[in-house]
Protein backbone atom coordinates (compact mmCIF):
# COMPACT_ATOMS: atom_id res chain seq x y z
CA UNK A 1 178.17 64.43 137.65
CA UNK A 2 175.76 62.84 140.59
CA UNK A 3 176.81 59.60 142.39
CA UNK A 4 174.19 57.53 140.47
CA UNK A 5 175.85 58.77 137.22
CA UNK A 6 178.96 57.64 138.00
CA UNK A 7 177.87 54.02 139.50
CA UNK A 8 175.88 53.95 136.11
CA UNK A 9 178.97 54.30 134.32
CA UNK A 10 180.65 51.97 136.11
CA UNK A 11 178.20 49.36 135.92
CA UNK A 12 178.09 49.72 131.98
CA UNK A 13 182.14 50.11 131.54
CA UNK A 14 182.54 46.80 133.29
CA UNK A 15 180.73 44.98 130.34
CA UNK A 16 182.83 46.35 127.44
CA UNK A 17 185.23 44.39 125.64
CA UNK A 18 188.87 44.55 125.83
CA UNK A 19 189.56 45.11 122.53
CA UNK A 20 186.05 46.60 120.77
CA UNK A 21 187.47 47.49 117.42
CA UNK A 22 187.37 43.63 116.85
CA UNK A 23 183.53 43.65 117.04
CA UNK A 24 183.41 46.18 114.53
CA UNK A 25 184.41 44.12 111.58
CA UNK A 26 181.75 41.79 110.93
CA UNK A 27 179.43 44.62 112.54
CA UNK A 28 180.38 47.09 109.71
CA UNK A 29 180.59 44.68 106.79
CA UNK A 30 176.83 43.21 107.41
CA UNK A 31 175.81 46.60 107.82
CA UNK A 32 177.84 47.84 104.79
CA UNK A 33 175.96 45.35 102.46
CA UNK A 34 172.62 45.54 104.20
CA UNK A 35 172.25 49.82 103.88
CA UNK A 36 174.15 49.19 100.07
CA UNK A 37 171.38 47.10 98.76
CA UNK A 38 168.36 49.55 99.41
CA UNK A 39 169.86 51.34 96.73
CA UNK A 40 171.89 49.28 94.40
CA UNK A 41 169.47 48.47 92.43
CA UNK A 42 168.05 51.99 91.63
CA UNK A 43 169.98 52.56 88.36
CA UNK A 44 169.41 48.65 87.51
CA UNK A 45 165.57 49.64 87.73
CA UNK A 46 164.96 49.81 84.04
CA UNK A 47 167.05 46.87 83.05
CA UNK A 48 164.71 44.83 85.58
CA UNK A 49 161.40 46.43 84.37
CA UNK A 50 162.47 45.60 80.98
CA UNK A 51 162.84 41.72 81.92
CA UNK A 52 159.57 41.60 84.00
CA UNK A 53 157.74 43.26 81.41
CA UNK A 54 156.94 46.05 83.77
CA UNK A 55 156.46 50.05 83.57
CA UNK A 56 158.44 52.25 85.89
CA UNK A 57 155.93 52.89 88.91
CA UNK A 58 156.04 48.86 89.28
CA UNK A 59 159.09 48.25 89.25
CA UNK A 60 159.44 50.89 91.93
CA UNK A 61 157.83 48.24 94.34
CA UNK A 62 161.45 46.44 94.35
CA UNK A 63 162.96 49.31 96.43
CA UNK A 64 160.05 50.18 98.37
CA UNK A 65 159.01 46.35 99.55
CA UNK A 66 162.82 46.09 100.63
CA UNK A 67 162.29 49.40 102.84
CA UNK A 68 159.03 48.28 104.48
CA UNK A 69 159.69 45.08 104.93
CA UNK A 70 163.17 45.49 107.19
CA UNK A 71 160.95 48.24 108.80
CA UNK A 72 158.51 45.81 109.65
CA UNK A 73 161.02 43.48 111.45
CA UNK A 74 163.15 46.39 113.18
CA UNK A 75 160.47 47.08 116.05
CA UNK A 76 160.88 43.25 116.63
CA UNK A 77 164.84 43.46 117.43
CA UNK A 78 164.51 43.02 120.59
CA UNK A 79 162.36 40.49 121.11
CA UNK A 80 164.38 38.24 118.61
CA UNK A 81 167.66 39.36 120.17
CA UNK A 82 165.81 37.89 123.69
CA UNK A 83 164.62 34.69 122.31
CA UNK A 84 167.52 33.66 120.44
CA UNK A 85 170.44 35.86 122.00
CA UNK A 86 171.21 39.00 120.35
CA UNK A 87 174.65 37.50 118.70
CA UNK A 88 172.88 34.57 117.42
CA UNK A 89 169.82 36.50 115.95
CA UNK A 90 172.60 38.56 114.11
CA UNK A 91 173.87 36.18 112.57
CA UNK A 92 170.51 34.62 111.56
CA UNK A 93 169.65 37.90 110.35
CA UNK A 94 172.95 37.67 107.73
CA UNK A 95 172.60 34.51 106.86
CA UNK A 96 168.53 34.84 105.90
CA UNK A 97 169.57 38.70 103.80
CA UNK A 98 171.99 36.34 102.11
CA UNK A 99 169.86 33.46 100.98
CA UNK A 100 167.17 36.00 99.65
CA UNK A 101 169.95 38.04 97.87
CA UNK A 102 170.74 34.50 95.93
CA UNK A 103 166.85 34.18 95.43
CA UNK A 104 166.76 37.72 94.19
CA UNK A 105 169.04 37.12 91.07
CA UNK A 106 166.38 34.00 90.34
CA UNK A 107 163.87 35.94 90.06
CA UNK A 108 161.77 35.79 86.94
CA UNK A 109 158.81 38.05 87.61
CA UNK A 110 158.07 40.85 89.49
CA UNK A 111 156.00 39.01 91.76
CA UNK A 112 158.81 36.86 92.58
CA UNK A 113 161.13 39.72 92.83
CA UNK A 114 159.37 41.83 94.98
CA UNK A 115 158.55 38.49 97.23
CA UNK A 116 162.06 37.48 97.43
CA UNK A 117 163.00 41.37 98.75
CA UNK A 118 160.54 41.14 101.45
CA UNK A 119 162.35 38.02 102.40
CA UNK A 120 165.83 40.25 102.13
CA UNK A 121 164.55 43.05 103.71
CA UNK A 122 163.07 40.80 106.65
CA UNK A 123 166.60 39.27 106.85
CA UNK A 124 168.39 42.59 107.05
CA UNK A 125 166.04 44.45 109.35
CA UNK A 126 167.82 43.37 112.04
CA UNK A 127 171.63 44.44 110.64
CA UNK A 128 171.06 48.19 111.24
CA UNK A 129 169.80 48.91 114.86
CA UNK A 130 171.99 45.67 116.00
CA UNK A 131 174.78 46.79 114.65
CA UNK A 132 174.15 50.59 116.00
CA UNK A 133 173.75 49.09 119.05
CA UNK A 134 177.14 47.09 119.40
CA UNK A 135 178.91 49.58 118.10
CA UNK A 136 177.64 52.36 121.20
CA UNK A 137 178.12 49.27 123.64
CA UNK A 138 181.14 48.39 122.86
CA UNK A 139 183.26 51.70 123.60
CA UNK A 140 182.88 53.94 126.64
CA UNK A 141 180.49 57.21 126.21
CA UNK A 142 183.78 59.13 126.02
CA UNK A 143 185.13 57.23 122.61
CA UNK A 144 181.00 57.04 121.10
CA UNK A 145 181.68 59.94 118.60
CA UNK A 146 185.16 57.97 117.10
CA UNK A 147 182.57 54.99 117.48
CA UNK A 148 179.91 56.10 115.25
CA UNK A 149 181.86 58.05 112.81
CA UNK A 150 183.11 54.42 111.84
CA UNK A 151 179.99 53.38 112.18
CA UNK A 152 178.67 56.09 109.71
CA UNK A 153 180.78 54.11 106.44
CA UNK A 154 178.30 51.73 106.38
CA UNK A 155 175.06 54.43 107.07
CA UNK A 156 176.13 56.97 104.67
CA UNK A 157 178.95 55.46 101.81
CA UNK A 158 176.82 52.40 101.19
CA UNK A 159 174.10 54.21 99.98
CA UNK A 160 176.11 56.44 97.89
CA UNK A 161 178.19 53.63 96.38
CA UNK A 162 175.20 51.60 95.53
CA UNK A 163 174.53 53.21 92.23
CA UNK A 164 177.62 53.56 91.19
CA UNK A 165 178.79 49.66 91.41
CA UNK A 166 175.28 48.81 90.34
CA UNK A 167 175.72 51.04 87.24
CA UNK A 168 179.00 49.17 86.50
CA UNK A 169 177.57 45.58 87.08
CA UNK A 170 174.26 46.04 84.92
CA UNK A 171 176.40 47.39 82.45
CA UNK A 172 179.13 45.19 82.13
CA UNK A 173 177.69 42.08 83.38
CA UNK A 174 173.72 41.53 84.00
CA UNK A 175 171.19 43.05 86.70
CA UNK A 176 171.46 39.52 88.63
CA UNK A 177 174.81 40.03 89.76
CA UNK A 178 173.98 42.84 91.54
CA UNK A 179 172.16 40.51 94.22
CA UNK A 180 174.70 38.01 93.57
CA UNK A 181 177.70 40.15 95.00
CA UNK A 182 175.61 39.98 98.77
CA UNK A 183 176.52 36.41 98.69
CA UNK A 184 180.16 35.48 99.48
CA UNK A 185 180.12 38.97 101.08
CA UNK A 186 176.85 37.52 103.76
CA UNK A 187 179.11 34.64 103.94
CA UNK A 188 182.16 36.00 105.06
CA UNK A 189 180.17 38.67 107.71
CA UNK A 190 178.55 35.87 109.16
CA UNK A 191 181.36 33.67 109.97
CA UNK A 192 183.38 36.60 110.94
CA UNK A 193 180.30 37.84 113.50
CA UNK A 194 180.24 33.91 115.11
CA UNK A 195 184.13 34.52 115.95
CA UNK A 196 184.47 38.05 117.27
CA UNK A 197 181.51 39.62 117.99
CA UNK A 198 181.06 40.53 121.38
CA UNK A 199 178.29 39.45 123.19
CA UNK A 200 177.41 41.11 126.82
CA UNK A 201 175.70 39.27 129.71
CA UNK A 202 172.90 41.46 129.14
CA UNK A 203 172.36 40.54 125.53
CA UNK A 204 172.00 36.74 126.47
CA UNK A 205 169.13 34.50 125.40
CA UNK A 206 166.18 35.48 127.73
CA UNK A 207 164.07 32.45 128.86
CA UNK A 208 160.13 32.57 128.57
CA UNK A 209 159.76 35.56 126.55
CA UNK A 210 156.55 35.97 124.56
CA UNK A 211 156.00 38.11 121.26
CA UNK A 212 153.43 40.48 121.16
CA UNK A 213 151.94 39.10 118.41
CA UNK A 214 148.45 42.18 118.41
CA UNK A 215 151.59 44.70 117.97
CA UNK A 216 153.60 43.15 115.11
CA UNK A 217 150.33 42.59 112.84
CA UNK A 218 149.00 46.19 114.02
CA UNK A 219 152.80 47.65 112.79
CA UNK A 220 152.43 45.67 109.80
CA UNK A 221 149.12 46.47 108.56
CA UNK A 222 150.16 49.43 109.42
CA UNK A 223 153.30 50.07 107.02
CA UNK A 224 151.58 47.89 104.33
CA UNK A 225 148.75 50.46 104.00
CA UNK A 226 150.71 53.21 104.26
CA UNK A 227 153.29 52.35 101.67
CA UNK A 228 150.36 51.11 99.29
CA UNK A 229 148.95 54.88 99.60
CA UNK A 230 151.81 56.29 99.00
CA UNK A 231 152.75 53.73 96.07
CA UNK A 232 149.79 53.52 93.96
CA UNK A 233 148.21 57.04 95.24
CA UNK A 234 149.20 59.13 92.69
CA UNK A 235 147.94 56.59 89.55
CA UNK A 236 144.75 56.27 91.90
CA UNK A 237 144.61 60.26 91.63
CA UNK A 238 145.27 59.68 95.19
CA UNK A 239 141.31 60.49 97.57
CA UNK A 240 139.32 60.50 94.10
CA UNK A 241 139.95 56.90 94.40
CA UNK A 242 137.70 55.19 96.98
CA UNK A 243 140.14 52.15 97.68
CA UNK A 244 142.66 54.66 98.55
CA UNK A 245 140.56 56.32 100.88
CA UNK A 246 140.10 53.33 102.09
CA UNK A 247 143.87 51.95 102.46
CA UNK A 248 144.63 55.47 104.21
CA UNK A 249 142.36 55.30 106.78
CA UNK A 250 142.65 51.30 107.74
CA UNK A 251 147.17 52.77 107.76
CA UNK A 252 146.07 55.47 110.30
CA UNK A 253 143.83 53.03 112.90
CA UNK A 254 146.52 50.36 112.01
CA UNK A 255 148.53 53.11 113.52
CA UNK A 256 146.59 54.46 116.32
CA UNK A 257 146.06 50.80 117.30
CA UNK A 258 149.54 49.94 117.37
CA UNK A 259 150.89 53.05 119.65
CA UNK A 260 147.78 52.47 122.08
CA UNK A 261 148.44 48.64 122.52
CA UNK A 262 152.35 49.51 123.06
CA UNK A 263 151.40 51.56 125.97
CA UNK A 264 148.53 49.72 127.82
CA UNK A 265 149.76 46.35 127.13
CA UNK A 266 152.68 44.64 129.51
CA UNK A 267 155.58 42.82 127.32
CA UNK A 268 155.19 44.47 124.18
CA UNK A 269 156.87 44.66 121.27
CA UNK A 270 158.36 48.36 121.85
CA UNK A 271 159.29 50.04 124.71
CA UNK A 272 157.67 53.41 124.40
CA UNK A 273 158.98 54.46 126.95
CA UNK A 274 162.05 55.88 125.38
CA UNK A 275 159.64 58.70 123.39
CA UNK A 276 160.31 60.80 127.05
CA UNK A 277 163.24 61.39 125.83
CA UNK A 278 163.08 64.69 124.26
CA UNK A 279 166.63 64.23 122.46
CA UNK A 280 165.00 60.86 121.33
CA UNK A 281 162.64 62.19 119.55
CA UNK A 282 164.13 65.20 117.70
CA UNK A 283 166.89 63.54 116.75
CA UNK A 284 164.86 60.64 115.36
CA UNK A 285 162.71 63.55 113.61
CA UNK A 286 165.28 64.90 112.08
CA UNK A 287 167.11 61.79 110.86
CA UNK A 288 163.52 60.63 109.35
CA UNK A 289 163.74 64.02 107.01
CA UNK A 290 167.44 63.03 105.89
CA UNK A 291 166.72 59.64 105.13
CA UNK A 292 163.67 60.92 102.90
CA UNK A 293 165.80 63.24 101.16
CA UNK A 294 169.13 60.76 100.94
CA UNK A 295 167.05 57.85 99.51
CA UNK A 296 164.82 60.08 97.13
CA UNK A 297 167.74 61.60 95.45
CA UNK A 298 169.57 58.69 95.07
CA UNK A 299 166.75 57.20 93.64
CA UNK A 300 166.02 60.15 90.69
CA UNK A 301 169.31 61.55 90.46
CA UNK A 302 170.23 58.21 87.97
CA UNK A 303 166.80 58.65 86.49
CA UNK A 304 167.51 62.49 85.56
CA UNK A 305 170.87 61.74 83.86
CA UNK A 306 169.79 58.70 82.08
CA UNK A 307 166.21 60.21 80.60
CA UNK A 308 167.50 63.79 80.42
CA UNK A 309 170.95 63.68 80.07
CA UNK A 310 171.48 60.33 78.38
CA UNK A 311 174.15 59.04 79.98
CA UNK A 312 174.53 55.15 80.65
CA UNK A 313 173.99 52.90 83.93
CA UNK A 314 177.94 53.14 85.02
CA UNK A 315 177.91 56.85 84.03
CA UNK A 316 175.14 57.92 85.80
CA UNK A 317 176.29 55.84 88.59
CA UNK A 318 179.82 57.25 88.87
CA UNK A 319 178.68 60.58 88.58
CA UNK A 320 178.02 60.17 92.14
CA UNK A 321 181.05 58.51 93.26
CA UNK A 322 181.80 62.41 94.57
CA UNK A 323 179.26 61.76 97.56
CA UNK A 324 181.45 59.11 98.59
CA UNK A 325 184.19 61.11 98.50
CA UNK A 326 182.30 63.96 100.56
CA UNK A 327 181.31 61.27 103.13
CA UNK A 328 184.92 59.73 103.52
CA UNK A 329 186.05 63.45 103.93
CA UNK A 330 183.84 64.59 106.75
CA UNK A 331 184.03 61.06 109.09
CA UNK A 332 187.78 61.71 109.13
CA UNK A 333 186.71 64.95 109.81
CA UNK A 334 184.59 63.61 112.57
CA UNK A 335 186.82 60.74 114.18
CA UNK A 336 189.10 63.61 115.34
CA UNK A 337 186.46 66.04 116.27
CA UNK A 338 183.48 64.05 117.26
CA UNK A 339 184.50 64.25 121.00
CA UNK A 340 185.73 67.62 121.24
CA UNK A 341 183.57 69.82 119.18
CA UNK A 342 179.80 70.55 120.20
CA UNK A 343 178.15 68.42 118.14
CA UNK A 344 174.70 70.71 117.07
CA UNK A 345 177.43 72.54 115.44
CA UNK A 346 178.71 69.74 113.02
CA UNK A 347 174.66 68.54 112.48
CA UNK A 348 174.17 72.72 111.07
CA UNK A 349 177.38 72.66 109.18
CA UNK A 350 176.23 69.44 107.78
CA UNK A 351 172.55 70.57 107.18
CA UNK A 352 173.63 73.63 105.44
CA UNK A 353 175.67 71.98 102.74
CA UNK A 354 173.15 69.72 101.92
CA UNK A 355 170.58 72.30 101.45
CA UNK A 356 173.00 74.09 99.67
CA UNK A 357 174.09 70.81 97.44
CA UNK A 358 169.77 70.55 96.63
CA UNK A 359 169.39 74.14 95.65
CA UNK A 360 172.76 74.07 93.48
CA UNK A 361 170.90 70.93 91.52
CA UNK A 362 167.72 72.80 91.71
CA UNK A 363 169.00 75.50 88.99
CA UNK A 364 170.56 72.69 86.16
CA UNK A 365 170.02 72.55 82.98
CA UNK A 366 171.06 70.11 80.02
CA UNK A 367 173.86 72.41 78.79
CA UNK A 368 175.95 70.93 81.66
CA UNK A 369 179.70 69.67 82.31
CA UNK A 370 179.97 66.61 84.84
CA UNK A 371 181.85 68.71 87.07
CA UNK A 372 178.00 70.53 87.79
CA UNK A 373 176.83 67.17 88.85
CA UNK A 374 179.76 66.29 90.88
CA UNK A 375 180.54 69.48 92.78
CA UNK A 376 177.04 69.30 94.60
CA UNK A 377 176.85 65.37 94.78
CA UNK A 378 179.95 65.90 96.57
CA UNK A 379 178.48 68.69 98.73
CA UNK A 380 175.73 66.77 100.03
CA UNK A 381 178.12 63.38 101.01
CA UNK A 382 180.17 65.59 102.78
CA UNK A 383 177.02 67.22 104.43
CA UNK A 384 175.17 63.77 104.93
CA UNK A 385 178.23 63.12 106.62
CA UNK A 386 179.14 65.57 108.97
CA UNK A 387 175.35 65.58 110.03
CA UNK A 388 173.97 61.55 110.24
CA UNK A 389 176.87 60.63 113.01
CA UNK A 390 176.48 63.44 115.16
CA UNK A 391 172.54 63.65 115.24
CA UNK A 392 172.72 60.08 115.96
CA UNK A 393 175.06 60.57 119.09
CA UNK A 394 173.11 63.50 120.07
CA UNK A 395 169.52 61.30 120.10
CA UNK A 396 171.75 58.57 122.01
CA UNK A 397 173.89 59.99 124.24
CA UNK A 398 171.23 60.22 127.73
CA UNK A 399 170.00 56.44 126.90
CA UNK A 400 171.34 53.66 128.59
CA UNK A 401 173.11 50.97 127.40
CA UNK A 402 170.41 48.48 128.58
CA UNK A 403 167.79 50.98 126.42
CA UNK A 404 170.24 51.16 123.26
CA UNK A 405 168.84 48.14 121.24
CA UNK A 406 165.64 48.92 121.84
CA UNK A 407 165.98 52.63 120.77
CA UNK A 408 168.34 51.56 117.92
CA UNK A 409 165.07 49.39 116.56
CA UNK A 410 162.89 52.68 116.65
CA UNK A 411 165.06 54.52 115.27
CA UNK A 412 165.90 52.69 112.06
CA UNK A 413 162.11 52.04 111.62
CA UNK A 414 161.14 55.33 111.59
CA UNK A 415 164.20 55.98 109.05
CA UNK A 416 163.42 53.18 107.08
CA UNK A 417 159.89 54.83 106.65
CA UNK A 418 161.18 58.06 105.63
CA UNK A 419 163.09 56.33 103.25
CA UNK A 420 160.31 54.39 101.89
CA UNK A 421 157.99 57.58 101.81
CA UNK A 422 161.27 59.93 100.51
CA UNK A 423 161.11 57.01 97.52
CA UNK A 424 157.42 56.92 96.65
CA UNK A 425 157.00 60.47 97.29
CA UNK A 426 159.68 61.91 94.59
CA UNK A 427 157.62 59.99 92.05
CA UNK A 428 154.45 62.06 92.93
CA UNK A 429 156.37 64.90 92.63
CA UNK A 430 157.93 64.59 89.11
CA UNK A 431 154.86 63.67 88.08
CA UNK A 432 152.61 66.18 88.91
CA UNK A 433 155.26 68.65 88.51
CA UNK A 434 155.75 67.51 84.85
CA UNK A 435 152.06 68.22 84.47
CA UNK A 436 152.20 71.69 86.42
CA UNK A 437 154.48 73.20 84.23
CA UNK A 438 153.30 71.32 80.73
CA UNK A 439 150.00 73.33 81.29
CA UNK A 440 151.72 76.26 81.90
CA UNK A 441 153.78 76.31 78.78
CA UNK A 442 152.11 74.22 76.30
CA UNK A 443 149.47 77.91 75.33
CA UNK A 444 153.29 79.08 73.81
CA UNK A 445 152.52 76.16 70.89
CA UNK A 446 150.36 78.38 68.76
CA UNK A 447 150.38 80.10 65.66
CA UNK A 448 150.50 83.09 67.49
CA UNK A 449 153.84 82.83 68.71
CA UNK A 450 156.55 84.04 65.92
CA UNK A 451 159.55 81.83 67.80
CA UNK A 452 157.37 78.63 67.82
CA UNK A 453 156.65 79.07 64.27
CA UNK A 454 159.98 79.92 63.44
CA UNK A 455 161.21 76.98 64.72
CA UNK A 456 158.51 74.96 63.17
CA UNK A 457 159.29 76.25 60.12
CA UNK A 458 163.41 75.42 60.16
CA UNK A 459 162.51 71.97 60.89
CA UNK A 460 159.62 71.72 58.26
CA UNK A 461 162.15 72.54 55.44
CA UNK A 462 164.96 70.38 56.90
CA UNK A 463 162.30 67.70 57.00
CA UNK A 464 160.81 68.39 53.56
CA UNK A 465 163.76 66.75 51.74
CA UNK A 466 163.05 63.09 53.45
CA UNK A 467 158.97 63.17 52.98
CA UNK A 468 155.90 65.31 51.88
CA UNK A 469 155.41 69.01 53.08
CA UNK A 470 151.91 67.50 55.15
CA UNK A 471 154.15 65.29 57.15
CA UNK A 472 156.99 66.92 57.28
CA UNK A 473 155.25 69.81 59.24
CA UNK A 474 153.60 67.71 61.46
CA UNK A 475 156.75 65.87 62.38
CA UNK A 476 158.07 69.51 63.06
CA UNK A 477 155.41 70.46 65.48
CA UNK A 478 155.59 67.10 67.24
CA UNK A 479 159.40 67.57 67.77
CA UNK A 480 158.59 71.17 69.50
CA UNK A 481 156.20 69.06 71.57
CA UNK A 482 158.61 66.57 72.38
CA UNK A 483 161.18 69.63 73.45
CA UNK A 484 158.27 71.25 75.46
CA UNK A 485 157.87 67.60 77.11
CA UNK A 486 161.60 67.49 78.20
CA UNK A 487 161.93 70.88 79.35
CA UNK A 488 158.67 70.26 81.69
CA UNK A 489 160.48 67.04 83.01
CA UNK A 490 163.58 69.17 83.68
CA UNK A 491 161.97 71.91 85.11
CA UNK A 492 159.95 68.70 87.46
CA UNK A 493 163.69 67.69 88.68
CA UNK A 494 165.02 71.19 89.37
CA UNK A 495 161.89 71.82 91.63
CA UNK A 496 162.11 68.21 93.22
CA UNK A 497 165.85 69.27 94.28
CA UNK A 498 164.87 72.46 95.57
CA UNK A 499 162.86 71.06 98.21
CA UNK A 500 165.21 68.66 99.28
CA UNK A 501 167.62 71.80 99.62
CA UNK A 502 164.51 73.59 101.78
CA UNK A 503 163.71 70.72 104.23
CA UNK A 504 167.31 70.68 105.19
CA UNK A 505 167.15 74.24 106.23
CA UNK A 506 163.89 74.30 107.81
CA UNK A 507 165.46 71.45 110.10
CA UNK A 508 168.40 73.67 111.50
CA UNK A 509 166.45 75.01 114.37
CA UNK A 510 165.59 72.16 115.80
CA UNK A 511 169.07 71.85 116.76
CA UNK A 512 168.95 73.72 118.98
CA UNK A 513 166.06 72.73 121.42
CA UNK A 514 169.08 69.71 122.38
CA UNK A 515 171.63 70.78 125.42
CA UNK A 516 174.84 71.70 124.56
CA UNK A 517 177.02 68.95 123.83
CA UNK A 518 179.96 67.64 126.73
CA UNK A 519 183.51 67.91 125.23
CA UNK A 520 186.40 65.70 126.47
């Protein structure tokens, strides 16, 4: 190690707290709640669409407004952590993701809803990359892996218990309370944060700092557009539409615009700076591509065992209680082996079981036991697990302290897009999928298949008792329709899955363009 890496080392150790495992209370409760509620709600979807009077690609809008809207306010971290002090911006942040939780179980419309979760998301953009950031800062480099595997319960189990609790609330109580829970829980982080959070002398209140105003309307014109396209695109029949055309290409100068002004501009709202970082950038790459695939299975896993399977809201949400488990198995895996084992090697082993976990749900069928849906659901906690807190320590570990909030904000805006995307995306693809394979098997509904009008002919003369022959054979071939339907919906999971089990794989050589890992 040169002389200027040790006096860096020394300069940052001097600044940590004596007793950092205090900070992490508040930090991992706030954080716990924040990353919970961007998918709590997913198996409460229908029970909302069903109060706003809304269909199901609407009511998607209340978990993809939450996304882009803390994505929004992420890039601005550090400019809010300047002007108001980063400990007292955190707890503004809790206490303004709190209020809008309240306002969320108001809500009487979709137009209020989805309002009152850009407020929450705008309140808890801030939770994620501050809390990331105290939780690095607050131990020595040596202690970061034991650091962000605790970190890693709120990142990786709150997204996975979500369902599951919001299963059980919708079901036993009513959709509200599953914003109402954020309440006494905001309340409690936030008084615990104003008593022992640590706060640095370099995380002070900054005098005379300015916002780069041109930047944070670029960003958000930006992720608007590019979340409408990706939203409404496939109803639009996505660049047959002219508006969509349009929104796309007002997202990518939106884009352009706001990269360009980051690095020509003095006192901006990014540091760019930090993309020379080649670890920065593939690990934020590959995070991106988990996030898509964590939040978009999440988000039609409930969906294929409620329509397909018909199971109810707590069912289909306990049926993934076994990522939890997974996840709570491999970060005590990882608190003891985080700092002694090369860390590309726990990202691959990680990788590989949730690729394996997608292509074991890719090959399902509706003849199942639970135990099929909980053996890979466990797979892939256990993978998301053993993967998230190394790649983030590995796309951390040459930053500085001083650069750590700033790279936490781009970080977890580039995640939350993935997750946003991940969200809209899966929707596209059931869809057209559905459609794919509904053309391809609906020439097998003829007269000229003998098992088609075998079975049309069972169900006729079952039928025939209860109404006229006429009817009764046209109820018959609607039912064989109405199988045909289902099995094309299936069939539109199974292949969703399979990707998700692809991208993982196609991501394992990227591990190793980063150096080997330093063991203690």
């Amino acid at each position: 190690m040169s002389v200027q890496a040790i006096q860096q080392d020394d300069d940052e150790n001097k600044y940590l707290p004596k007793n950092p495992w205090l900070s992490c209370a508040p930090v991992l409760l706030a954080c716990f709640v924040f990353v919970m509620d961007g998918t709590i709600a997913n198996v409460a979807l229908p029970h909302m669409a069903g109060s706003f009077s809304a269909t199901r690609d609407e009511s998607i809008w209340i978990l993809t407004s939450y996304l882009i809207s803390s994505g929004i306010i992420i890039p601005s971290v550090d400019f809010f952590s300047k002007y108001f002090g980063r400990k007292n911006f955190y707890i503004i942040s809790i206490l303004l993701f709190t209020i809008a939780s309240l306002l969320c179980g108001t809500a009487t419309s979709l137009g209020q809803m989805v309002f009152y979760r850009v407020l929450q998301g705008a309140g808890g953009g801030g939770i994620v990359p501050l809390s990331q950031a105290i939780m690095m800062e607050s131990f020595p480099k040596e202690r970061r892996g034991t650091a962000m595997a605790l970190f890693g319960m709120g990142v990786i189990l709150a997204p996975i218990v979500g369902p599951m609790l919001g299963g059980w609330i919708t079901d036993n109580w009513t959709w509200p309370w599953v914003f109402f829970i954020n309440v006494p829980v905001g309340c409690i982080a936030a008084v615990m944060a104003k008593d022992l959070l640590f706060n640095p002398p370099y995380a002070q209140r900054v005098k005379g700092v300015k916002m780069d105003w041109l930047g944070f309307g670029l960003l958000s014109l930006w992720l608007i557009c590019l979340q409408v396209f990706f939203d409404k695109g496939n109803n639009a029949d996505w660049f047959n539409a002219t508006w969509i055309c349009w929104v796309f290409t007002i997202s990518c100068f939106a884009a352009i615009g706001f990269f360009v002004s980051q690095i020509v501009r003095k006192n901006t709202l990014v540091d760019i700076s930090v993309f020379k970082n080649k670890e920065f950038i593939i690990g934020t790459f590959i995070q991106v591509v988990m996030m898509s695939v964590l939040y978009a299975s999440i988000a039609i896993l409930p969906q294929f065992l409620q329509s397909m399977m018909g199971y109810t809201a707590f069912l289909s949400g306990l049926s993934m209680m076994p990522r939890g488990l997974g996840s709570l198995t491999s970060m005590i895996i990882c608190a003891f082996i985080a700092d002694i084992v090369d860390k590309r090697k726990m990202v691959i082993a990680g990788l590989t079981l949730i690729g394996t976990a997608g292509l074991f749900f890719g090959f399902l069928n509706l003849q199942i036991a639970t135990i099929n849906i909980m053996i890979p659901n466990y797979l892939m906690g256990m993978g998301m697990g053993l993967s998230m807190i190394p790649i983030i320590n590995l796309s951390m570990e040459t930053l500085s302290n001083q650069q750590m909030t700033n790279a936490s904000g781009l970080q977890n805006l580039f995640k939350n897009i993935g997750g946003a995307i991940g969200t809209s995306l899966v929707a596209t693809f059931l869809t057209r999928f559905a459609q794919a394979h509904q053309y391809m098997m609906v020439g097998k509904l003829s007269d000229l298949n003998p098992v088609y009008m075998e079975r049309v002919q069972a169900t006729t003369g079952a039928l025939m008792q209860y109404t006229s022959a006429d009817v009764a054979q046209h109820m018959a071939q609607y039912a064989q329709y109405g199988t045909l339907l289902k099995q094309a919906t299936l069939w539109a999971f199974m292949d969703s899955f399979r990707i998700f089990g692809i991208l993982c794989f196609v991501l394992i050589p990227l591990l190793f363009l980063f150096k080997k890992s330093k063991s203690r």
